[in-house]
N, C-alpha and C. Protein backbone atom coordinates (compact mmCIF):
# COMPACT_ATOMS: atom_id res chain seq x y z
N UNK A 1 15.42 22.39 -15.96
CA UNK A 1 14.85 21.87 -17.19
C UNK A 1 13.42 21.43 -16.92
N UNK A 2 12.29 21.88 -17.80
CA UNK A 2 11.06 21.91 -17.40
C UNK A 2 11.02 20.16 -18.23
N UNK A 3 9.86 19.65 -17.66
CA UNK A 3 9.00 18.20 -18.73
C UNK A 3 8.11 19.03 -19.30
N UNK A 4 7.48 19.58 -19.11
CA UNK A 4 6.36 20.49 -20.06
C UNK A 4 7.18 19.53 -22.14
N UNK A 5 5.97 18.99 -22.27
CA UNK A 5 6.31 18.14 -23.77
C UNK A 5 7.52 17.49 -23.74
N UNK A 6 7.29 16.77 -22.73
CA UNK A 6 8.08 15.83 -23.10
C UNK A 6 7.35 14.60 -23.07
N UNK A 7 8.16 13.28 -23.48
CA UNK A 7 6.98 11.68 -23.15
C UNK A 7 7.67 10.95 -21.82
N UNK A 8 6.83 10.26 -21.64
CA UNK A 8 6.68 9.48 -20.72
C UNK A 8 8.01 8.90 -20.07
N UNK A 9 8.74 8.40 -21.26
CA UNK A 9 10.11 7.81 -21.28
C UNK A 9 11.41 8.81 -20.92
N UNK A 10 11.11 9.98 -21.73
CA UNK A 10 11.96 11.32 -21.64
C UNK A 10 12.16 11.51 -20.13
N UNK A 11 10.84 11.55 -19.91
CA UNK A 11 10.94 12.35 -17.85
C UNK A 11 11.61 11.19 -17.32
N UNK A 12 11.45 9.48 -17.36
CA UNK A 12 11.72 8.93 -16.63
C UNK A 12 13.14 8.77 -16.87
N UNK A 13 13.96 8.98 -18.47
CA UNK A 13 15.41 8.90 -18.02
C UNK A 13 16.00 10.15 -17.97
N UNK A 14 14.90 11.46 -17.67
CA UNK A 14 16.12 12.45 -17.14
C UNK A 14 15.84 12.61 -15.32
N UNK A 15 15.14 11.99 -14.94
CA UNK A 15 15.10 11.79 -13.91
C UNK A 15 16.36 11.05 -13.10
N UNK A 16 16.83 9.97 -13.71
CA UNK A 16 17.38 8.72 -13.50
C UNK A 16 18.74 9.61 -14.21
N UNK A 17 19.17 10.37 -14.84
CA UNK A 17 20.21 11.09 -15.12
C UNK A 17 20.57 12.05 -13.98
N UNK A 18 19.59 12.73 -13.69
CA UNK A 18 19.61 13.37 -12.58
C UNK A 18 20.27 12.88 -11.56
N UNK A 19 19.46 11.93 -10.85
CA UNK A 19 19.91 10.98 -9.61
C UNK A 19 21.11 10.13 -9.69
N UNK A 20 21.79 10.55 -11.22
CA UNK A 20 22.59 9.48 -11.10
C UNK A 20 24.02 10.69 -11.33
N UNK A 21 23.44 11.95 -11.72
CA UNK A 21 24.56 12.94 -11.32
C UNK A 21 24.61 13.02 -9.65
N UNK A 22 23.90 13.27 -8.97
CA UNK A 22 23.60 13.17 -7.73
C UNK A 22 24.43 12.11 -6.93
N UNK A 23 24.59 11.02 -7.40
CA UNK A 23 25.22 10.05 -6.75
C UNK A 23 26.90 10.34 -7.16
N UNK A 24 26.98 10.70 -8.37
CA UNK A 24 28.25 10.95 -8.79
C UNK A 24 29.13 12.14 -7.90
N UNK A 25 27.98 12.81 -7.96
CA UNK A 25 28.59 14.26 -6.98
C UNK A 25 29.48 14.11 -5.60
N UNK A 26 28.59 13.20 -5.10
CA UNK A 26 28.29 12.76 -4.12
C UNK A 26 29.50 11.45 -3.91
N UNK A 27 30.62 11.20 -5.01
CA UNK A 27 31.51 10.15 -5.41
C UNK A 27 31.23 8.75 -4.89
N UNK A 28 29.38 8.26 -5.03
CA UNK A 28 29.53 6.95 -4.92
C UNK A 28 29.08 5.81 -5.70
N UNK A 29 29.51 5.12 -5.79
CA UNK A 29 29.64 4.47 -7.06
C UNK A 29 28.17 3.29 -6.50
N UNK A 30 27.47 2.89 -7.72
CA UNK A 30 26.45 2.14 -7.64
C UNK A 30 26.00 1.35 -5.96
N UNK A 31 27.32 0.70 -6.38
CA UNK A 31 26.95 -0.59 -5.41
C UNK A 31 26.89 0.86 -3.79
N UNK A 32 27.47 1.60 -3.35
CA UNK A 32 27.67 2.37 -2.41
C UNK A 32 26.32 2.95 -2.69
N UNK A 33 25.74 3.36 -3.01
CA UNK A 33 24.56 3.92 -3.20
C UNK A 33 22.64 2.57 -2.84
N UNK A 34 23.75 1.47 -3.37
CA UNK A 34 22.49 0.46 -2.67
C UNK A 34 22.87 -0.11 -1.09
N UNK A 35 23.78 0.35 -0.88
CA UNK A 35 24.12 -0.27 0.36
C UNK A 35 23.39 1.13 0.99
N UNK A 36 23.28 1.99 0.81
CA UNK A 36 23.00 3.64 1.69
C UNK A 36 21.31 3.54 1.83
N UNK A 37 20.62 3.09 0.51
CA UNK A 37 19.85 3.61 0.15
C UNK A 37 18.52 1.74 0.67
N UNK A 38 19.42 0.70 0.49
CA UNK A 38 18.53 -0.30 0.72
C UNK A 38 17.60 -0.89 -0.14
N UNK A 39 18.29 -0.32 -1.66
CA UNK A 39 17.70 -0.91 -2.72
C UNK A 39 18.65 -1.35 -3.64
N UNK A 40 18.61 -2.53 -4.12
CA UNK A 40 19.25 -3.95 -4.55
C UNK A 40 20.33 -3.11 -5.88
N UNK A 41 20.85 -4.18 -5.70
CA UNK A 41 21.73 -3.03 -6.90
C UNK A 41 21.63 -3.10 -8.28
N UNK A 42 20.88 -4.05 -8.44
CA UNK A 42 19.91 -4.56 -9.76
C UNK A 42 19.32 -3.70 -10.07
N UNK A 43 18.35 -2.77 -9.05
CA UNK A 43 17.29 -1.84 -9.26
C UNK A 43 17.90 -0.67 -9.76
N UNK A 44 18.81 -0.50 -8.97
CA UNK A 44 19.95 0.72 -9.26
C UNK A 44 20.57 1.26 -10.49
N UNK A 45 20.96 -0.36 -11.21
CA UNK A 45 21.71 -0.03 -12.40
C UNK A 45 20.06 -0.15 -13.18
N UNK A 46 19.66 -1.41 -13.18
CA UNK A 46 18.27 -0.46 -14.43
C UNK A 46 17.58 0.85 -14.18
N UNK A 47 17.81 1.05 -13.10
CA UNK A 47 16.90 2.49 -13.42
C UNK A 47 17.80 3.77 -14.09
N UNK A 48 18.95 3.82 -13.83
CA UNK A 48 19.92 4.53 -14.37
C UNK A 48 20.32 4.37 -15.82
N UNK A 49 19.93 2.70 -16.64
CA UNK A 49 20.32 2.74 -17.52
C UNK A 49 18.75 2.97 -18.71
N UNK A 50 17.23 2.80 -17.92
CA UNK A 50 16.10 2.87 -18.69
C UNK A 50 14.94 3.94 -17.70
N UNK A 51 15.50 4.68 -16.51
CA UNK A 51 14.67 4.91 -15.52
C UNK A 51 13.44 4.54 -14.91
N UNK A 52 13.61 2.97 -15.35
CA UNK A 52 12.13 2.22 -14.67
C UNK A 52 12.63 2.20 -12.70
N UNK A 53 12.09 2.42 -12.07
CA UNK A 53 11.99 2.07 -10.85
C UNK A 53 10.84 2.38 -9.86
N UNK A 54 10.86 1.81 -9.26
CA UNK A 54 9.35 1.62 -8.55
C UNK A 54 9.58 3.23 -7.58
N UNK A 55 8.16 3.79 -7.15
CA UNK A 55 8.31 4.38 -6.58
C UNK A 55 8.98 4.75 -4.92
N UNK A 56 8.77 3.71 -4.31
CA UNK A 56 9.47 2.99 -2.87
C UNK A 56 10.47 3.59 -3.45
N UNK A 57 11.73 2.78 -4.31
CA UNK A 57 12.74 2.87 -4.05
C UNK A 57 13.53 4.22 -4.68
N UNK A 58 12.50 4.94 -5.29
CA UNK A 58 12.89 6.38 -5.65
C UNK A 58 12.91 7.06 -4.21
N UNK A 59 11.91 6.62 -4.19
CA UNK A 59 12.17 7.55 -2.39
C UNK A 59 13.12 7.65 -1.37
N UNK A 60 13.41 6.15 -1.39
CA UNK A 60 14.74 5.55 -0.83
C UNK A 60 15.79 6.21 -1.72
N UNK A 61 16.12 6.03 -2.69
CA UNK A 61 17.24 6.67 -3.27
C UNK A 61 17.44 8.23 -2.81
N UNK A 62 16.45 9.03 -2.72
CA UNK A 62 16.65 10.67 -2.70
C UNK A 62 16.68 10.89 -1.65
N UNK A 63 16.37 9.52 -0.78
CA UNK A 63 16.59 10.11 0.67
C UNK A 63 18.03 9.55 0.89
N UNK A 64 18.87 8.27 0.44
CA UNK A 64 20.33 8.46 0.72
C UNK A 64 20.78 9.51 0.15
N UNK A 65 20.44 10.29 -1.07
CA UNK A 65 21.34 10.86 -1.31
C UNK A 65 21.27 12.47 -1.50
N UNK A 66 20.25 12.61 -0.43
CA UNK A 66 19.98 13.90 0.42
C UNK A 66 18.99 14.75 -0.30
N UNK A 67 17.82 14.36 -1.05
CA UNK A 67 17.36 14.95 -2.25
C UNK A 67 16.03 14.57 -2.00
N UNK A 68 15.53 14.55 -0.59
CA UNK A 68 14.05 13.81 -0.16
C UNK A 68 13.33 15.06 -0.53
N UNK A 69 13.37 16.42 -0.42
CA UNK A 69 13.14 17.32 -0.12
C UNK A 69 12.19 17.84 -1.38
N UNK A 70 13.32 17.30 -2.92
CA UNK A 70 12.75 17.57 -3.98
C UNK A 70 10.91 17.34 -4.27
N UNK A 71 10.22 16.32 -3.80
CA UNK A 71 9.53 15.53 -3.30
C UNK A 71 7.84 16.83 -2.89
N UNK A 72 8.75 17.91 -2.51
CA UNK A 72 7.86 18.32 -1.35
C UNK A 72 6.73 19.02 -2.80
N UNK A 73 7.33 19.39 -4.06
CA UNK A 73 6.67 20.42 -5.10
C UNK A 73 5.71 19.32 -5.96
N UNK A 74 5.44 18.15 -5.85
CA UNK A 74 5.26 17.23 -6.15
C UNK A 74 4.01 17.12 -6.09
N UNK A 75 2.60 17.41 -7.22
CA UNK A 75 1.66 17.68 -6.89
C UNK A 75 0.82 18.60 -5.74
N UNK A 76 1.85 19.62 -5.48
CA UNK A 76 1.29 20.29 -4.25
C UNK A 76 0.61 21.15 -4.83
N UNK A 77 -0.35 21.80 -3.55
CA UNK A 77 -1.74 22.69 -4.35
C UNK A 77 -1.30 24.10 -4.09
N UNK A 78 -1.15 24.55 -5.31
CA UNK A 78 -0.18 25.85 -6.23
C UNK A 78 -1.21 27.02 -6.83
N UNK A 79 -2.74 26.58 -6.06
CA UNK A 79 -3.88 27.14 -6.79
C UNK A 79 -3.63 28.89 -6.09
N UNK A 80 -4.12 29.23 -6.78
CA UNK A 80 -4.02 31.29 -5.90
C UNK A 80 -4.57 31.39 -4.77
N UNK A 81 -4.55 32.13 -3.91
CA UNK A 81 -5.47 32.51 -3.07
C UNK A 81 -6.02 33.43 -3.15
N UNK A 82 -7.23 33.57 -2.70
CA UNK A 82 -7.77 34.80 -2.61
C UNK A 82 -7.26 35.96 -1.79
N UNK A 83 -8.59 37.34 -2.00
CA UNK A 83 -7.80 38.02 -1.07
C UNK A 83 -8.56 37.74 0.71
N UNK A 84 -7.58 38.72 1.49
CA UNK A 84 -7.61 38.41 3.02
C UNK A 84 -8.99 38.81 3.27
N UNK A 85 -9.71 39.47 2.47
CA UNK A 85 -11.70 40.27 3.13
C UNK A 85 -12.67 38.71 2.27
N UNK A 86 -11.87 38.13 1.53
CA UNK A 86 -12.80 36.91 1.15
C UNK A 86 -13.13 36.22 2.16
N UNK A 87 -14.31 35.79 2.23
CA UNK A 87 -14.32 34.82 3.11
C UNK A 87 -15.35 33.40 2.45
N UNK A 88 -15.55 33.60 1.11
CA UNK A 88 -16.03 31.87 0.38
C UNK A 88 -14.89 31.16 0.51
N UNK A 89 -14.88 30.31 1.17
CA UNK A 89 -14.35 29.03 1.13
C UNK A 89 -14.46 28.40 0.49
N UNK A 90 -13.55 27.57 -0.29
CA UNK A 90 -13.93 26.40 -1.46
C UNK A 90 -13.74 25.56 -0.80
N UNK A 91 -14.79 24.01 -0.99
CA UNK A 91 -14.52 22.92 -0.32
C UNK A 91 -13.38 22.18 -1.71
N UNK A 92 -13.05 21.20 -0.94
CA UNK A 92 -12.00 20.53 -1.59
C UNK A 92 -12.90 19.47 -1.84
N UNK A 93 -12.39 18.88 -3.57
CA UNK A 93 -13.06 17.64 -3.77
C UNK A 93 -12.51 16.32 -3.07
N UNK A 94 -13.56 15.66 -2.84
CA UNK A 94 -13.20 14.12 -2.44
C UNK A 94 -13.24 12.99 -3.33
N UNK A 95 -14.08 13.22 -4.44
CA UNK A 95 -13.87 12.18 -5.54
C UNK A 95 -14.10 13.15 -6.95
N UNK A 96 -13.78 12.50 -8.08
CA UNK A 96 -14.04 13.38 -9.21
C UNK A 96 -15.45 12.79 -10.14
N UNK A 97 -15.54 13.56 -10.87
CA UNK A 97 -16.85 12.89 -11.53
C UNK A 97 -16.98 12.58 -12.78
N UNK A 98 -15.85 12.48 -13.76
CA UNK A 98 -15.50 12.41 -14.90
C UNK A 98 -14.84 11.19 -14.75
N UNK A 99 -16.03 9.79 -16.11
CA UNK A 99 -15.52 8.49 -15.95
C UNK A 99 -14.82 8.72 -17.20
C-alpha cells in the first residue's frame, strides 16, 4: 500500500497498524513486545492506538520485531545513473538554498 496522498495522520496510523500486525504475527501481546523492544508500554499502546511515537522507539520496535531492515528504502538515493562512458560527476549538495 503506497502513502502517495495520503495525510500526515493516515501514514502514521497505518504504520502503527502495520507494526502492530507484526507483533500479532509474531503472537506477542503488548506488554511482551515492551519487554523485547525496551520501550515502556505506555508508548506501545499509544502508538498503536494514534501512531504518535518518537522515532528512537520506532526503531527499537522494528528491531524486536525483526523489521529493522524495512528502514534501509527510507530516503535512500533512488536517482538514475548514468551510463558506464560518462564520466561528469555530480557533486552532492551539502546545504540547500531555498529559505
Amino acid at each position: 500500500m503506497s502513502f502517495i496522498l495520503k495525510s500526515q495522520q493516515e501514514v502514521m496510523q497505518e504504520i502503527a497498524i502495520r507494526a502492530k500486525g507484526k507483533r500479532l504475527e509474531q503472537n506477542l501481546t503488548q506488554e511482551g513486545l515492551a519487554l523485547r523492544s525496551g520501550v515502556s508500554l505506555g508508548s506501545i499502546k499509544r502508538f498503536e492506538r494514534t501512531g504518535e511515537i518518537s522515532l528512537k522507539s520506532l526503531i527499537d520496535i522494528a528491531l524486536a520485531l525483526g523489521c529493522l531492515e524495512d528502514f534501509d528504502a527510507l530516503f535512500a538515493d533512488n536517482t538514475p545513473r548514468g551510463s558506464l562512458f560518462e564520466s561528469k560527476e555530480e557533486k552532492k549538495r551539502k546545504r540547500g538554498s531555498i529559505k
